[in-house]
Protein backbone atom coordinates (compact mmCIF):
# COMPACT_ATOMS: atom_id res chain seq x y z
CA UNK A 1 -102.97 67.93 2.68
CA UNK A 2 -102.21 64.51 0.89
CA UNK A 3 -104.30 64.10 -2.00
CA UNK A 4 -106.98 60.93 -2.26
CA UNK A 5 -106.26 58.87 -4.69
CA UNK A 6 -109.36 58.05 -6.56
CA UNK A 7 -110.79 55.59 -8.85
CA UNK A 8 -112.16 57.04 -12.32
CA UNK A 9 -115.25 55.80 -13.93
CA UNK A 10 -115.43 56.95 -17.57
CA UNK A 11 -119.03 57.20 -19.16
CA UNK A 12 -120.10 57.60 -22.69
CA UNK A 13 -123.17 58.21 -24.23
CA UNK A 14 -123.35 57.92 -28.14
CA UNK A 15 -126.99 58.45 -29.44
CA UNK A 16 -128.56 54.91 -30.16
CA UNK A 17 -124.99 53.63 -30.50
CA UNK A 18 -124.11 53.39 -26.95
CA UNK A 19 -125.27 54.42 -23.38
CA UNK A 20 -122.44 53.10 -20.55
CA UNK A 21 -123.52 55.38 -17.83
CA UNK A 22 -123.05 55.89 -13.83
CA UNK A 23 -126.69 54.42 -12.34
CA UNK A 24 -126.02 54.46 -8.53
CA UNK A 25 -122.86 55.95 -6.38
CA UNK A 26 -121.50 59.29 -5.40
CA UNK A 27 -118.48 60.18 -6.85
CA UNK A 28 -116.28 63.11 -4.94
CA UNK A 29 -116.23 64.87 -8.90
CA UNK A 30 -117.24 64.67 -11.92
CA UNK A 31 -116.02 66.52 -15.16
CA UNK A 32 -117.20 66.21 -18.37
CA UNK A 33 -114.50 65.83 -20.82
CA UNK A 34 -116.40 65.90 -24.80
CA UNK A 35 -119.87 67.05 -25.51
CA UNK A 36 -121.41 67.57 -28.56
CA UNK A 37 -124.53 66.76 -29.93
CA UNK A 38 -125.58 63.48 -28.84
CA UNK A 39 -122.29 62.35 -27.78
CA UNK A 40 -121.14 62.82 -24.11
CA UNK A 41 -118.21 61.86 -22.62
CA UNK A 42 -117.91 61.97 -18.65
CA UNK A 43 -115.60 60.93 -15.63
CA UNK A 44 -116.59 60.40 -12.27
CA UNK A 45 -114.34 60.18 -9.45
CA UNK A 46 -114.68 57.81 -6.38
CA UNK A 47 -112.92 57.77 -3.23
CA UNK A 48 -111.61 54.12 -2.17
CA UNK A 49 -114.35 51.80 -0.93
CA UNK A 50 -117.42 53.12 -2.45
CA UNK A 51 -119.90 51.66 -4.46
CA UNK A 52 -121.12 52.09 -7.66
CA UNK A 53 -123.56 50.82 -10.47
CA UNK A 54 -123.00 51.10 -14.34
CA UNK A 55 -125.35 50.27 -16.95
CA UNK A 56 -123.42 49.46 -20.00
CA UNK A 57 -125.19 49.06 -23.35
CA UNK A 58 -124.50 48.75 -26.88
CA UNK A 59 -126.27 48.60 -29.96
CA UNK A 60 -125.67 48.09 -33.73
CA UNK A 61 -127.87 48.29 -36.86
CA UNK A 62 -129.96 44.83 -36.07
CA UNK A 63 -130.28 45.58 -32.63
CA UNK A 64 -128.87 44.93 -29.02
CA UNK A 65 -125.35 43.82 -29.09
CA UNK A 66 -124.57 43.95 -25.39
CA UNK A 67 -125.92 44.89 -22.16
CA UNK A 68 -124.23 44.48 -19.05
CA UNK A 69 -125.09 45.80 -15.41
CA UNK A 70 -122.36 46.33 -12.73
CA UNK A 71 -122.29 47.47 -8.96
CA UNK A 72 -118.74 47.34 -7.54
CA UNK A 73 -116.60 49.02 -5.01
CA UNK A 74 -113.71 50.67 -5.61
CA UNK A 75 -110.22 49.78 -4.12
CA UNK A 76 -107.59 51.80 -2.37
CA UNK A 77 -104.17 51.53 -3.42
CA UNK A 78 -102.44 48.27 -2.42
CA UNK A 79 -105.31 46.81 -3.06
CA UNK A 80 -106.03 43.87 -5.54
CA UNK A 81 -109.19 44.24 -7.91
CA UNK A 82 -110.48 43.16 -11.50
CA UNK A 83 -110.33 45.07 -14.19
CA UNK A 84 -113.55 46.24 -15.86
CA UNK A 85 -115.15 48.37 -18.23
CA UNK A 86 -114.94 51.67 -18.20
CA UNK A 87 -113.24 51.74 -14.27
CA UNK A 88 -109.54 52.99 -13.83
CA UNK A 89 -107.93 51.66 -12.05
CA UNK A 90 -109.86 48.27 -11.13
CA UNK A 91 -112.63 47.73 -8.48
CA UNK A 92 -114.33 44.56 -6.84
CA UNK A 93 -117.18 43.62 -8.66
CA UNK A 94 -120.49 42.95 -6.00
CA UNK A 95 -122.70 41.89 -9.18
CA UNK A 96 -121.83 41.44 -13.02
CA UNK A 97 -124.82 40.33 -15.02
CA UNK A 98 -124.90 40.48 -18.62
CA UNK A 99 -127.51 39.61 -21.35
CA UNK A 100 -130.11 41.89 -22.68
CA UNK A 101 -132.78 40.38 -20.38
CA UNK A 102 -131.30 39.25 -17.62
CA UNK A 103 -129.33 43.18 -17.19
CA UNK A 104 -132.86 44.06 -17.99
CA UNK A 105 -133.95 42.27 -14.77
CA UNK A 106 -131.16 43.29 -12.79
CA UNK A 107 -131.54 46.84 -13.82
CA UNK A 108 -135.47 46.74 -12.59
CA UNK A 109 -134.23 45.38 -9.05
CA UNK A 110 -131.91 48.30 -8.88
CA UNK A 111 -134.32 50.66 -10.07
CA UNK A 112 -135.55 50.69 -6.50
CA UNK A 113 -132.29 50.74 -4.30
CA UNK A 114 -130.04 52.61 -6.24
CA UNK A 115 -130.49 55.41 -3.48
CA UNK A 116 -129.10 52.31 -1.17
CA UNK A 117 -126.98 50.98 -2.72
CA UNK A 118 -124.46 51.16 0.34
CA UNK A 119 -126.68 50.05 2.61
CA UNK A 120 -126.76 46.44 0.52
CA UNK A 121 -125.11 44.12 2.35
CA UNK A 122 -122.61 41.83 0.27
CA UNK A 123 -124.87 39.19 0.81
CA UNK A 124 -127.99 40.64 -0.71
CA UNK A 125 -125.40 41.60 -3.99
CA UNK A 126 -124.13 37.85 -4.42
CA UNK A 127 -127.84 36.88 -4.52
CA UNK A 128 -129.32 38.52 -6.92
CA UNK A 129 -126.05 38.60 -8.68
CA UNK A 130 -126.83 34.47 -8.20
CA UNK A 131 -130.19 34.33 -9.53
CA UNK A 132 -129.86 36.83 -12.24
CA UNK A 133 -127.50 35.18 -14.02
CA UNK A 134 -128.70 31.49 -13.34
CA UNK A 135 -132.07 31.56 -13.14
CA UNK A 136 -134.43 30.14 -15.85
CA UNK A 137 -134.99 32.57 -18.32
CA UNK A 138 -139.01 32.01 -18.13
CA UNK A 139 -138.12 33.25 -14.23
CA UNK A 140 -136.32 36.32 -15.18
CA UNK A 141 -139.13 37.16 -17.74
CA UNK A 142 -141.74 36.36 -14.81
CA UNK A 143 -139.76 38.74 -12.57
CA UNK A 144 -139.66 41.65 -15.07
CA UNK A 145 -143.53 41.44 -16.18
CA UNK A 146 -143.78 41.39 -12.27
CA UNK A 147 -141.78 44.63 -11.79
CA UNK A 148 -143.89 46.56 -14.62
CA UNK A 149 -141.73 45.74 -17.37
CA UNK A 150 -142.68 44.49 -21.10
């Protein structure tokens, strides 16, 4: 039986350091690979072609550093795709938004389809990748107050 090659999808969680962690998908495995007391260290493992989410954060002493929200697809081999964080060894990204509120936003939206998220047509994904990261910020803040958020 030939083996599937799979795309990896490495984790972390670092106790209000950092949280980059797996929102939406279903990988074929995943193994944890450090654990200790808030520290985690995970890899998830995707078959060519499906989706996934990551919410990626970071934090330092005076606050949010980064924030960046991510739902891709993974490639098969032969296959051309972008490098990004976390993702071995590259996948297509379907939406990239970064900024603390605007991957606030986008997180919010996802909140509600992550169950979906391969039902989303590419379509819907370019959109809201579109107006999350060009709408007005008064918008985006409209949107999140909208969705329950502060």
């Amino acid at each position: 039986m030939a083996k599937i090659p799979a795309t990896r999808i490495r984790t972390e969680y670092k106790e209000g350091v950092l949280n980059n962690r797996l929102i939406a998908g279903n990988p074929l495995r995943k193994e944890v690979l450090a654990s200790t007391a808030g520290h985690t260290i995970e890899l998830a493992h995707f078959a060519p072609h499906q989706r996934f989410a990551l919410d990626l954060w970071r934090r330092n002493e005076f606050g949010t550093t980064a924030w960046r929200v991510i739902v891709g697809r993974t490639i098969a081999p032969g296959e051309y795709g972008q490098k990004l964080p976390g993702v071995h060894p590259a996948a297509v990204p379907l939406m990239d938004v970064s900024g603390a509120t605007r991957a606030r936003a986008a997180l919010r939206w996802l909140r509600d389809k992550s169950d979906e998220i391969d039902e989303l047509t590419e379509a819907e994904l370019v959109s809201a990748d579109m107006f999350f990261n060009n709408a007005p910020m008064k918008r985006i803040r409209t949107y999140i107050t909208a969705q329950g958020g502060a």
